[in-house]
Protein backbone atom coordinates (compact mmCIF):
# COMPACT_ATOMS: atom_id res chain seq x y z
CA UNK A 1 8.46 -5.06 16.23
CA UNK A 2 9.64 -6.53 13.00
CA UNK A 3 11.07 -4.42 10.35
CA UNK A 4 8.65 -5.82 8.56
CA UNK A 5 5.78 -5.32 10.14
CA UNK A 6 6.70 -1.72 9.97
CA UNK A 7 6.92 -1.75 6.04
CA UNK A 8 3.43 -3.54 6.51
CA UNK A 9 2.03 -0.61 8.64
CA UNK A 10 3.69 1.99 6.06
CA UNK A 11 2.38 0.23 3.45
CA UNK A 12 -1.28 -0.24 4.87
CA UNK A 13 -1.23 4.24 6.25
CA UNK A 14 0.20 5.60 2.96
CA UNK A 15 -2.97 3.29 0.89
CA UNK A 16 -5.14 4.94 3.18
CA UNK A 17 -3.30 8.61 2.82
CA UNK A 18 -6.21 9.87 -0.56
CA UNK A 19 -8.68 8.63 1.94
CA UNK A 20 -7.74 11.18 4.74
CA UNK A 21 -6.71 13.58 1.73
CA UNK A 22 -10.80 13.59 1.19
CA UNK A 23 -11.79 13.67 4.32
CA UNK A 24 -9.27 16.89 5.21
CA UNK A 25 -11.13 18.60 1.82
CA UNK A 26 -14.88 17.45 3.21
CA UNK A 27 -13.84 19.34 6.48
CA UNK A 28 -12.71 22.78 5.28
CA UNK A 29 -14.63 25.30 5.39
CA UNK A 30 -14.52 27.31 1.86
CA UNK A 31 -17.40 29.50 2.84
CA UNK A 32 -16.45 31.22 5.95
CA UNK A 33 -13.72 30.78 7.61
CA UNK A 34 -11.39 28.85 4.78
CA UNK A 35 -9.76 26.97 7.55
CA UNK A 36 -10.27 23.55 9.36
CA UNK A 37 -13.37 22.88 11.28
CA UNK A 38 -11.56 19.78 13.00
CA UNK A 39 -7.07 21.15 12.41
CA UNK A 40 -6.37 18.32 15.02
CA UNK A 41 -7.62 15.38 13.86
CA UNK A 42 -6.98 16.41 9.59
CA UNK A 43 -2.99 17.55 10.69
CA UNK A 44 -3.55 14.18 12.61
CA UNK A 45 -4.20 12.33 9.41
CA UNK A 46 -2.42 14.65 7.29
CA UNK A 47 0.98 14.31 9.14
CA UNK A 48 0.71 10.29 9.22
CA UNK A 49 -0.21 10.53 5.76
CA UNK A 50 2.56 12.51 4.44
CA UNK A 51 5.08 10.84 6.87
CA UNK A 52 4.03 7.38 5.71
CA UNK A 53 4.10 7.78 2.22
CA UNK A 54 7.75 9.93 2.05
CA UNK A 55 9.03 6.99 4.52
CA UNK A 56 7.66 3.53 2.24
CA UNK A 57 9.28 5.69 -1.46
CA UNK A 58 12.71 5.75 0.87
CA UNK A 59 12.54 2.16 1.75
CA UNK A 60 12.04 1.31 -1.31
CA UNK A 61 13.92 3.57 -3.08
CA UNK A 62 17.41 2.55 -0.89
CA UNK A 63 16.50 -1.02 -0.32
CA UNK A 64 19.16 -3.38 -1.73
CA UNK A 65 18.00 -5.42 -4.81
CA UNK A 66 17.40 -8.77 -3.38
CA UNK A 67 19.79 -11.32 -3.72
CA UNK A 68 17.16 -14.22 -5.16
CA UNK A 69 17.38 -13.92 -8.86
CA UNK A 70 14.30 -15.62 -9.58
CA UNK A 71 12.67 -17.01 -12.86
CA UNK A 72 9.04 -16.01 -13.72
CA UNK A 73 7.17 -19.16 -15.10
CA UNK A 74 3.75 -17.12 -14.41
CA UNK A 75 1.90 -14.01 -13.99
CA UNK A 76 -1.02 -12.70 -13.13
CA UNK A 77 -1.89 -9.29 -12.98
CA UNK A 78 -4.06 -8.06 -9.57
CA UNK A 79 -4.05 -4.49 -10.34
CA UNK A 80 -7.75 -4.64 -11.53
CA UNK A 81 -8.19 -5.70 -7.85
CA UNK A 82 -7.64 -1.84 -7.28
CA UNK A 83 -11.83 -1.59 -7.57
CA UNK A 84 -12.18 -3.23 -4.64
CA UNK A 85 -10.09 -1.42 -2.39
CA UNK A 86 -12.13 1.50 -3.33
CA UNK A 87 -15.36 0.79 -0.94
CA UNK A 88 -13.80 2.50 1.99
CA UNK A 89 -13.22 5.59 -0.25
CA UNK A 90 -17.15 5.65 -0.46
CA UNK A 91 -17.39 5.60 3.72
CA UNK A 92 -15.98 9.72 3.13
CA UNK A 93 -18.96 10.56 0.44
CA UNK A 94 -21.68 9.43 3.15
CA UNK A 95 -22.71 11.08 6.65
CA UNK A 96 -19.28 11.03 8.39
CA UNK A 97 -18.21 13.81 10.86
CA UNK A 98 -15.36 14.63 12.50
CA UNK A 99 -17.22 16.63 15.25
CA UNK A 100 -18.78 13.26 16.35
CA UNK A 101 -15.75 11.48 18.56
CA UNK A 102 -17.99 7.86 17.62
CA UNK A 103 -17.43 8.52 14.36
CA UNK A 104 -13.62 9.00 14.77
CA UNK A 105 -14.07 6.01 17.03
CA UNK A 106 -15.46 3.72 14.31
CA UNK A 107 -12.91 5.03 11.56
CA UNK A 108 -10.08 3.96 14.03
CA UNK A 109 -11.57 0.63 15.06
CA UNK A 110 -12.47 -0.17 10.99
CA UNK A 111 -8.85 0.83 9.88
CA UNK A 112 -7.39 -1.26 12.70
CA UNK A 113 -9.02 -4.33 11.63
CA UNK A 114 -8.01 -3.82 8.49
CA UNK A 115 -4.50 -2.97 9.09
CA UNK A 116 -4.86 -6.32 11.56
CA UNK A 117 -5.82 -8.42 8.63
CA UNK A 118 -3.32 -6.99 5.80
CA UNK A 119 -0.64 -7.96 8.46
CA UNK A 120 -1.41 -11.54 9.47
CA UNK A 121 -3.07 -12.80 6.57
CA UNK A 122 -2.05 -13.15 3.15
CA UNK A 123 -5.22 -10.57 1.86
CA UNK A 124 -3.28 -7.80 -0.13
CA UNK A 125 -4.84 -4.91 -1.63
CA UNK A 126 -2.98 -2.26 -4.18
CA UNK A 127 -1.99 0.87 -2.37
CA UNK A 128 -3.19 3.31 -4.87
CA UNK A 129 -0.03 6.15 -4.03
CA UNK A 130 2.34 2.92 -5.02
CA UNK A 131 -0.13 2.42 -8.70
CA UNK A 132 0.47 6.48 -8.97
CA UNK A 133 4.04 6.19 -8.97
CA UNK A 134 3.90 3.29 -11.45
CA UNK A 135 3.76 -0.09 -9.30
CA UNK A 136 1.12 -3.03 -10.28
CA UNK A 137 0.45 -5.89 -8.14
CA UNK A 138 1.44 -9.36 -9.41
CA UNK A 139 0.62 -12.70 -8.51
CA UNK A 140 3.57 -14.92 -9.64
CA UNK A 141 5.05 -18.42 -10.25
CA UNK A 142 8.65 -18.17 -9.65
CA UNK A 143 11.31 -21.21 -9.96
CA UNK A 144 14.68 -20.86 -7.31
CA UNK A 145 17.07 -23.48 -6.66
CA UNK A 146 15.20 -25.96 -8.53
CA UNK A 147 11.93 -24.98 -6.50
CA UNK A 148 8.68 -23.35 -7.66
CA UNK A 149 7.20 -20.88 -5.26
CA UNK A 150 4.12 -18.48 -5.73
CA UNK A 151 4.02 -15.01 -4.02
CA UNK A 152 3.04 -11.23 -4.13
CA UNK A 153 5.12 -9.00 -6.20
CA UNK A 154 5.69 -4.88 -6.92
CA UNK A 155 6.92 -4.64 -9.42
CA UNK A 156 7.37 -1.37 -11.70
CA UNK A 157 8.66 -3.59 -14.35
CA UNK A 158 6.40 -6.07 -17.25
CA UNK A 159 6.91 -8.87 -15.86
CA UNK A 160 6.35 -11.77 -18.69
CA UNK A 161 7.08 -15.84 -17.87
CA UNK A 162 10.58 -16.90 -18.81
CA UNK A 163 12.10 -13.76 -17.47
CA UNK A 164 14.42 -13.36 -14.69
CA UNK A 165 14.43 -11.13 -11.93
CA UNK A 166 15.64 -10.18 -8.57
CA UNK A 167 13.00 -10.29 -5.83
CA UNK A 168 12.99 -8.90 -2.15
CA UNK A 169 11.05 -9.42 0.75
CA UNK A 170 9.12 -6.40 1.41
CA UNK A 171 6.91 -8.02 4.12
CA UNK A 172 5.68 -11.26 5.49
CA UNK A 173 3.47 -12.10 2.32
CA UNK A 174 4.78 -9.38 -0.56
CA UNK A 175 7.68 -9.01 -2.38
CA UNK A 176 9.19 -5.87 -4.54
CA UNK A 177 10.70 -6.45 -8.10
CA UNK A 178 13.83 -4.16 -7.83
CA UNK A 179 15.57 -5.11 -11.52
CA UNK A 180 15.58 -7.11 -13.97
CA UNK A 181 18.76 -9.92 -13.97
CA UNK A 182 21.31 -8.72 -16.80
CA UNK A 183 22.15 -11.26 -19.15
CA UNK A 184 24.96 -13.21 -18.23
């Protein structure tokens, strides 16, 4: 596969990693035992989780800066989009147990079809470990060699039209804001 299609994947597990976070607290048992009722399946989750989101922060923490210094002519702000990511968060409040392999089943199936869709089409959602850490997703106007584009962005920075910055592909439809171009 793609490198990117792996930095989709990351992305897609570690936005899913407060969602099996919940589910791991739903299934211990504070009463009795203070252990697991299901340790496979939450060190399952737990493991991808923790693997996912300590891979994406090294990707993006060591990848280069981009080499498209680009010129923001406008922005629009899709972190309030955040809300909507939040209905399969409700699917761990309601009558889901790990001791029932077709619920498992259905989880897996759901979260492939998402993960299917986030990769080949251009529906993006904010991954709410990136918003912890300080990242907002952006909707921008960019102009490049005389061309005006419109894409994705990442970006930890404010980004305002009229400023320039250097851009990276991060996958097939998103881009990360690594820094802001020094004046020349």
């Amino acid at each position: 596969m793609k490198p990117k299609i792996w930095t989709s994947i990351l992305l897609f597990i570690s936005a899913y990693s407060p969602l099996f976070l919940i589910l791991a607290v739903k299934d211990f048992d504070f009463d009795y035992t203070c252990r697991f009722q299901h340790p496979f399946v939450i060190y399952v989750m737990l493991g991808l989780s923790i693997l996912s989101v300590l891979i994406l922060f090294l990707i993006i923490k060591f990848m280069p800066r981009g080499n498209m210094p680009v010129v923001i002519k406008t922005v629009s702000n899709r972190s309030v989009d955040l809300i909507n990511y939040t209905i399969p968060y409700i699917l761990s409040f309601f009558g889901f147990d790990l001791s029932k392999y077709e619920d498992i089943i259905s989880l897996a199936i759901f979260l492939t079809i998402m993960l299917v869709l986030t990769i080949t089409s251009r529906s993006l959602f904010l991954n709410p470990i990136l918003a912890f850490a300080g990242y907002g997703l952006y909707d921008i106007e960019y102009q490049f060699n005389e061309r005006t584009k419109s894409i994705a962005v990442l970006s930890k920075h404010e980004l305002k039209s009229g400023q320039k910055f250097y851009i990276k592909s991060l996958t097939r439809f998103l881009y990360l804001v690594k820094e802001k171009v020094k004046n020349d």
